[in-house]
C-alpha atoms as a PDB file:
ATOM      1  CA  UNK A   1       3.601 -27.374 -12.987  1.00  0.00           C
ATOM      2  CA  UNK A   2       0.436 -28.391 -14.624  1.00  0.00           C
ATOM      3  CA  UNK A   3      -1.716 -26.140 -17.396  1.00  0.00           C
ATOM      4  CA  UNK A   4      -4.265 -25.929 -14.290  1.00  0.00           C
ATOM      5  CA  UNK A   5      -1.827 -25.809 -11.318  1.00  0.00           C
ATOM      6  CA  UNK A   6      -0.509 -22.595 -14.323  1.00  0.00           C
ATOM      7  CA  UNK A   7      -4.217 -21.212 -14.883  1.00  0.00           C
ATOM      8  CA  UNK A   8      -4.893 -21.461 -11.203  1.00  0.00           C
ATOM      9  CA  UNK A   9      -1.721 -19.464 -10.323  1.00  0.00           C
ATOM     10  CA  UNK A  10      -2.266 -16.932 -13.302  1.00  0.00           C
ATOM     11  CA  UNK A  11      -6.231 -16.484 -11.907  1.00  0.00           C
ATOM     12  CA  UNK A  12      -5.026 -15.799  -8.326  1.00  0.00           C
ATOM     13  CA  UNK A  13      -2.445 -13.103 -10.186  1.00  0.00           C
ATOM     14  CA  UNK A  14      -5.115 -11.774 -11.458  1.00  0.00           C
ATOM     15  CA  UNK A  15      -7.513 -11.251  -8.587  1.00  0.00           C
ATOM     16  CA  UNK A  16      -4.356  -9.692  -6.294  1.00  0.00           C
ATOM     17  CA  UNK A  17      -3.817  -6.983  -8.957  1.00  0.00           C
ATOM     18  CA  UNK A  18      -7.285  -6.346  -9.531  1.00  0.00           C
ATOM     19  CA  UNK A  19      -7.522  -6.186  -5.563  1.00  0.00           C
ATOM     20  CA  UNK A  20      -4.829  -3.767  -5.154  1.00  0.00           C
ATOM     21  CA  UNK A  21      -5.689  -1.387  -8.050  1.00  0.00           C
ATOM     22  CA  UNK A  22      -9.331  -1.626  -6.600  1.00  0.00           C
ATOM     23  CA  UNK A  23      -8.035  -0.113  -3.749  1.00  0.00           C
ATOM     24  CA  UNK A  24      -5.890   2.547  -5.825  1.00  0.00           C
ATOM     25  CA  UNK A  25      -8.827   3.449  -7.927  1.00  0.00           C
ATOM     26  CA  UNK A  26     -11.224   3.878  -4.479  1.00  0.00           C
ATOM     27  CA  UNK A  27      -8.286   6.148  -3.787  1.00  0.00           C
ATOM     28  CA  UNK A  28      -7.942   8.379  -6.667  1.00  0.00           C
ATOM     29  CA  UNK A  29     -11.350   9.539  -6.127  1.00  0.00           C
ATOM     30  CA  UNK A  30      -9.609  11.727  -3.203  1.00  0.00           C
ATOM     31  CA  UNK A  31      -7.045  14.258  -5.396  1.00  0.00           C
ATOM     32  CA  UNK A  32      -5.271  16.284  -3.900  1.00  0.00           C
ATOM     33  CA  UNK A  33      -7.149  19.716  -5.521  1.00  0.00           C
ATOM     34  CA  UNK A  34      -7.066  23.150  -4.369  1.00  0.00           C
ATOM     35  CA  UNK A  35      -7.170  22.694  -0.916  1.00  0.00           C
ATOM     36  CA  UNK A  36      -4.058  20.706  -1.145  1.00  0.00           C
ATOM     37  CA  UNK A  37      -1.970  23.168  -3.089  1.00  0.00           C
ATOM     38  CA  UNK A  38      -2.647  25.654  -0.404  1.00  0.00           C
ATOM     39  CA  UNK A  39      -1.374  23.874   2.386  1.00  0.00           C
ATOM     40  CA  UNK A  40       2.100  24.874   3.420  1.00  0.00           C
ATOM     41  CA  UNK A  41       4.231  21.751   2.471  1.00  0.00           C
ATOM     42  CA  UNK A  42       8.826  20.769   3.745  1.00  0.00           C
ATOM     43  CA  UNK A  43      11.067  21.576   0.771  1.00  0.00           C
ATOM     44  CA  UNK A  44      11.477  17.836   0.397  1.00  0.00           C
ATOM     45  CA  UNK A  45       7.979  17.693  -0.863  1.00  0.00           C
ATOM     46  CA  UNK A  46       7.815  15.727  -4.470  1.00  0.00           C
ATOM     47  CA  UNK A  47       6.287  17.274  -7.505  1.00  0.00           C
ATOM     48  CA  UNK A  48       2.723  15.875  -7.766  1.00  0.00           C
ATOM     49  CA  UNK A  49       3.162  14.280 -11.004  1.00  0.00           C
ATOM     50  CA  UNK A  50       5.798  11.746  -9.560  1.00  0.00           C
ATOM     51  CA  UNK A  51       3.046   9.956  -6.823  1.00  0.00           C
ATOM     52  CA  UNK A  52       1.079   7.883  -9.455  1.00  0.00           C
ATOM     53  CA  UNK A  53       3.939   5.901 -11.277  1.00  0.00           C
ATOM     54  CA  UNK A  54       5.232   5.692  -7.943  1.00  0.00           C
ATOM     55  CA  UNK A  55       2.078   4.392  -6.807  1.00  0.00           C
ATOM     56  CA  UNK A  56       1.484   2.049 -10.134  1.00  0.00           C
ATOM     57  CA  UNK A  57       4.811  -0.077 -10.012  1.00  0.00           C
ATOM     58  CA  UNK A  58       4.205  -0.148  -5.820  1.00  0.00           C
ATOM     59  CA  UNK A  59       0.529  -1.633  -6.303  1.00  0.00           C
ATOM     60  CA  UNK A  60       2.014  -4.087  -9.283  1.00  0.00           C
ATOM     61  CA  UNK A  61       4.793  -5.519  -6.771  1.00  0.00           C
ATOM     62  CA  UNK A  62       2.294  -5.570  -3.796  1.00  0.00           C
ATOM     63  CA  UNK A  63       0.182  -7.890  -5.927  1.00  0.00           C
ATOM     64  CA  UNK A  64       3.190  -9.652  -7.124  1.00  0.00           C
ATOM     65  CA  UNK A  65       3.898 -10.469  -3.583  1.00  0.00           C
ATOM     66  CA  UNK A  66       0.821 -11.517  -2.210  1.00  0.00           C
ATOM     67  CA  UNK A  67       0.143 -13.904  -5.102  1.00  0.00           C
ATOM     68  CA  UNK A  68       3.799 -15.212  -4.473  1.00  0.00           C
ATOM     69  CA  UNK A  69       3.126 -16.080  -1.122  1.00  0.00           C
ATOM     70  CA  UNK A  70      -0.746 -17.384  -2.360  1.00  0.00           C
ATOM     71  CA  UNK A  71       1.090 -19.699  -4.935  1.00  0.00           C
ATOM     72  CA  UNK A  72       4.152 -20.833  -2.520  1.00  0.00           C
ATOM     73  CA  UNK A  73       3.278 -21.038   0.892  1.00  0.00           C
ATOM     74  CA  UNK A  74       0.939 -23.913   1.937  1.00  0.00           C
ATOM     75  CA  UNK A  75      -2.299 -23.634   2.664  1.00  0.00           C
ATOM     76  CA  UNK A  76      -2.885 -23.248   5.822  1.00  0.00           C
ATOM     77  CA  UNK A  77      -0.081 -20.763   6.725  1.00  0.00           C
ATOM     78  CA  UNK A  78      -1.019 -18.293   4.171  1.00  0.00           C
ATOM     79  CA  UNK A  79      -4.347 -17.268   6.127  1.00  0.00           C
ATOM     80  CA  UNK A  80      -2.160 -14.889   8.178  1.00  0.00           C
ATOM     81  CA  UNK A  81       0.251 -13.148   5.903  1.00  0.00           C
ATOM     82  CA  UNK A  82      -2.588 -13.014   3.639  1.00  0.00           C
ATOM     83  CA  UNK A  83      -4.760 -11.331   5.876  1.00  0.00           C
ATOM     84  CA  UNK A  84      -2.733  -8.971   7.184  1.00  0.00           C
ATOM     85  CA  UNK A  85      -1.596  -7.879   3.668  1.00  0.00           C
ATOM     86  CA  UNK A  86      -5.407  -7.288   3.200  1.00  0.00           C
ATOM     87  CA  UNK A  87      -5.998  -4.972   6.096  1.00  0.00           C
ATOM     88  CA  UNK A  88      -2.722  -2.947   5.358  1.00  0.00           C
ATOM     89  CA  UNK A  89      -4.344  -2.598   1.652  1.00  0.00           C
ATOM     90  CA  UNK A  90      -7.417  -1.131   3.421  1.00  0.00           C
ATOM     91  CA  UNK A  91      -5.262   1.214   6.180  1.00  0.00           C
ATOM     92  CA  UNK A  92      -4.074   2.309   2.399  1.00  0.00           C
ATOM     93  CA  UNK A  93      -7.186   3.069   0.858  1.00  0.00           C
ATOM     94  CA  UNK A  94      -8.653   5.225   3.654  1.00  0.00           C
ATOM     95  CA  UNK A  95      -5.984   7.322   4.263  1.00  0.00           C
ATOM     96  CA  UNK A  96      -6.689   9.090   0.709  1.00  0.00           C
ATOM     97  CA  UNK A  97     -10.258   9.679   1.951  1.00  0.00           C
ATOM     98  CA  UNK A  98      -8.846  10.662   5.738  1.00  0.00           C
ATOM     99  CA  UNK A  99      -6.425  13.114   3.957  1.00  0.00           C
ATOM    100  CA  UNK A 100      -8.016  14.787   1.195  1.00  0.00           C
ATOM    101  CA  UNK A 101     -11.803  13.628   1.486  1.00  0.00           C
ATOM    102  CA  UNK A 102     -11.810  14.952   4.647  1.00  0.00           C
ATOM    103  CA  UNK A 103      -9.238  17.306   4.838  1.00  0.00           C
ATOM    104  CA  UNK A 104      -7.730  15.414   7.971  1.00  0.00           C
ATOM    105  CA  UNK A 105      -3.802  15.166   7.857  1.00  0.00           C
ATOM    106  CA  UNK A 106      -4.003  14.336  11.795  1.00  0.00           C
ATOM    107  CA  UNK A 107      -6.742  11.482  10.938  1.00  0.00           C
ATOM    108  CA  UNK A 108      -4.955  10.519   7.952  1.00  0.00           C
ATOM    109  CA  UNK A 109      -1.383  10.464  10.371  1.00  0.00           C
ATOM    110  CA  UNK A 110      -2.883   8.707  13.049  1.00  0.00           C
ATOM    111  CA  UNK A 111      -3.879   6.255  10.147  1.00  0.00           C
ATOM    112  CA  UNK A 112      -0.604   6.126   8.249  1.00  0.00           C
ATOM    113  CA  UNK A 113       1.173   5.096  11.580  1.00  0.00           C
ATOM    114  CA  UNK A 114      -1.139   2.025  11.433  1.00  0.00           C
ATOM    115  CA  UNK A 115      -0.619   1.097   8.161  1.00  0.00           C
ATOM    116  CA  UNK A 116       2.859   1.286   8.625  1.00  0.00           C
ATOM    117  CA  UNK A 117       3.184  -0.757  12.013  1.00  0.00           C
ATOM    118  CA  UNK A 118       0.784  -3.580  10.306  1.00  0.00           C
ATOM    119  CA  UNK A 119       2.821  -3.552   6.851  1.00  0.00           C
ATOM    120  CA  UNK A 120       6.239  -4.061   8.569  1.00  0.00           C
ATOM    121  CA  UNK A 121       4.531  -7.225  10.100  1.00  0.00           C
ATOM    122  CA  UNK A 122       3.116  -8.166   6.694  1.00  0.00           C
ATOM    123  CA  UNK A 123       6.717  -7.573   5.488  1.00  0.00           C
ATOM    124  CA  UNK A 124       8.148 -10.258   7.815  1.00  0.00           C
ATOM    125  CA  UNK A 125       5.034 -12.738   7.464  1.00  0.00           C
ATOM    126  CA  UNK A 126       5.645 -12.842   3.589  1.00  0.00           C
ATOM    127  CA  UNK A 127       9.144 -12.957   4.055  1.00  0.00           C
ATOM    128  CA  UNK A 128       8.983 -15.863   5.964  1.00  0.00           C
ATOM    129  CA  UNK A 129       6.430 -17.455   3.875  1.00  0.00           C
ATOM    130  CA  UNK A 130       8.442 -16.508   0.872  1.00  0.00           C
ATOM    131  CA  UNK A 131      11.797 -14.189   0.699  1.00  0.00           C
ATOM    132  CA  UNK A 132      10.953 -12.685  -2.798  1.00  0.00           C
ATOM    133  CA  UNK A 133       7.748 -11.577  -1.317  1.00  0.00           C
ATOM    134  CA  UNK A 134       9.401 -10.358   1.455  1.00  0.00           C
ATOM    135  CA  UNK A 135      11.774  -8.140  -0.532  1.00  0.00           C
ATOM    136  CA  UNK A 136       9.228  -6.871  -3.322  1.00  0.00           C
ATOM    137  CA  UNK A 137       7.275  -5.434   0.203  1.00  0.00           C
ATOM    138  CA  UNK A 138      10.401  -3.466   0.956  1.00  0.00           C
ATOM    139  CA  UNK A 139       9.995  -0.709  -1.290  1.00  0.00           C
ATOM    140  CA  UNK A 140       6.178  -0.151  -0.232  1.00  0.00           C
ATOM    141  CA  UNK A 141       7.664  -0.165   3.078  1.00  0.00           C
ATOM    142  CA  UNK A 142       9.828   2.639   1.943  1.00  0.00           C
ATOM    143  CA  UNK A 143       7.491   5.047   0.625  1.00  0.00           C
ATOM    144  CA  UNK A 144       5.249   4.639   3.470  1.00  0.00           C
ATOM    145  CA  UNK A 145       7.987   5.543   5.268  1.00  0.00           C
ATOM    146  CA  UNK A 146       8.238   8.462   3.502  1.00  0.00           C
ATOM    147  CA  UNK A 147       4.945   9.813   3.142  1.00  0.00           C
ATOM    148  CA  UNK A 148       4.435   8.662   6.708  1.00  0.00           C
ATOM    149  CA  UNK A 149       6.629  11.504   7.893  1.00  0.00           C
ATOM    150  CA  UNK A 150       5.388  14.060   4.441  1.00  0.00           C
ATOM    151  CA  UNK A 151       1.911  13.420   6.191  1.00  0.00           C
ATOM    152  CA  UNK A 152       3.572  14.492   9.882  1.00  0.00           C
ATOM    153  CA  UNK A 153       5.508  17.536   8.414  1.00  0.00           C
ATOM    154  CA  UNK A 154       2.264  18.813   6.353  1.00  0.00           C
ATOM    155  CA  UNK A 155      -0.413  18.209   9.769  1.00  0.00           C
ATOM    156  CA  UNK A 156       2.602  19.855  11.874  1.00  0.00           C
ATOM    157  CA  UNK A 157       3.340  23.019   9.250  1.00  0.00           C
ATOM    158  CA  UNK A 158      -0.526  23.322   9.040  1.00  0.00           C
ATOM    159  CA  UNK A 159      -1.416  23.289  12.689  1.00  0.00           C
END
């Protein structure tokens, strides 16, 4: 690899983690609060303070793998995974303003279910396009997993 094929790659790095923390900052301006707390919540429910390192390592591998598949797929069959790792990032960011901007865990579940469906696809697009970027997904997948049903048992408890 070249010094500019390397700045190239390290500038596209650089705009997919400043893309995805974007999104995590747009985020954060939904906390959880007072309303939150009150809200009946399953046993299984984690401690608050365990969501944003969670969040941080799961926004540094997202970025990871998108600029994997930016820097080793070829051009033209990036457009896809690409774009569909984009609109899951944006199911993402309005699911904090669904569920605590507007105080909408049905909204926010009928949301979640989306971003999940189009992440899984994203999971097998950049797994295809590149199996690291595949696997680094995998944990995202996880936790959406996970708060995807948290977000169900909280909107069904609070009916």
């Amino acid at each position: 690899m070249t010094a500019r094929q390397r700045a190239i790659s390290g500038l596209y790095l650089v705009v997919w983690v400043m893309l995805c923390f974007s999104v995590a900052g747009a985020g954060s301006r939904y906390t959880p609060g007072e309303w939150y707390e009150s809200l009946a919540k399953p046993d299984w429910n984690p401690p608050n303070w365990v969501f944003a390192p969670v969040w941080t390592a799961l926004y540094l591998t997202m970025a990871t793998a998108a600029w994997r598949v930016t820097i080793k797929a070829p051009v033209g069959s990036r457009i896809v995974p690409l774009g569909l790792f984009v609109l899951q990032l944006l199911l993402n960011g309005v699911w904090s303003w669904l569920f605590f901007g507007l105080r909408n865990p049905g909204l926010a579940f009928v949301d979640i279910v989306a971003l999940w469906v189009v992440l899984l696809i994203t999971v097998i697009t950049f797994w295809r396009a590149d199996r690291l970027a595949g696997v680094l997904l995998t944990p995202y997948l996880a936790w959406v997993s996970f708060a995807l049903a948290l977000n169900l048992a909280i909107w069904r408890l609070n009916a």
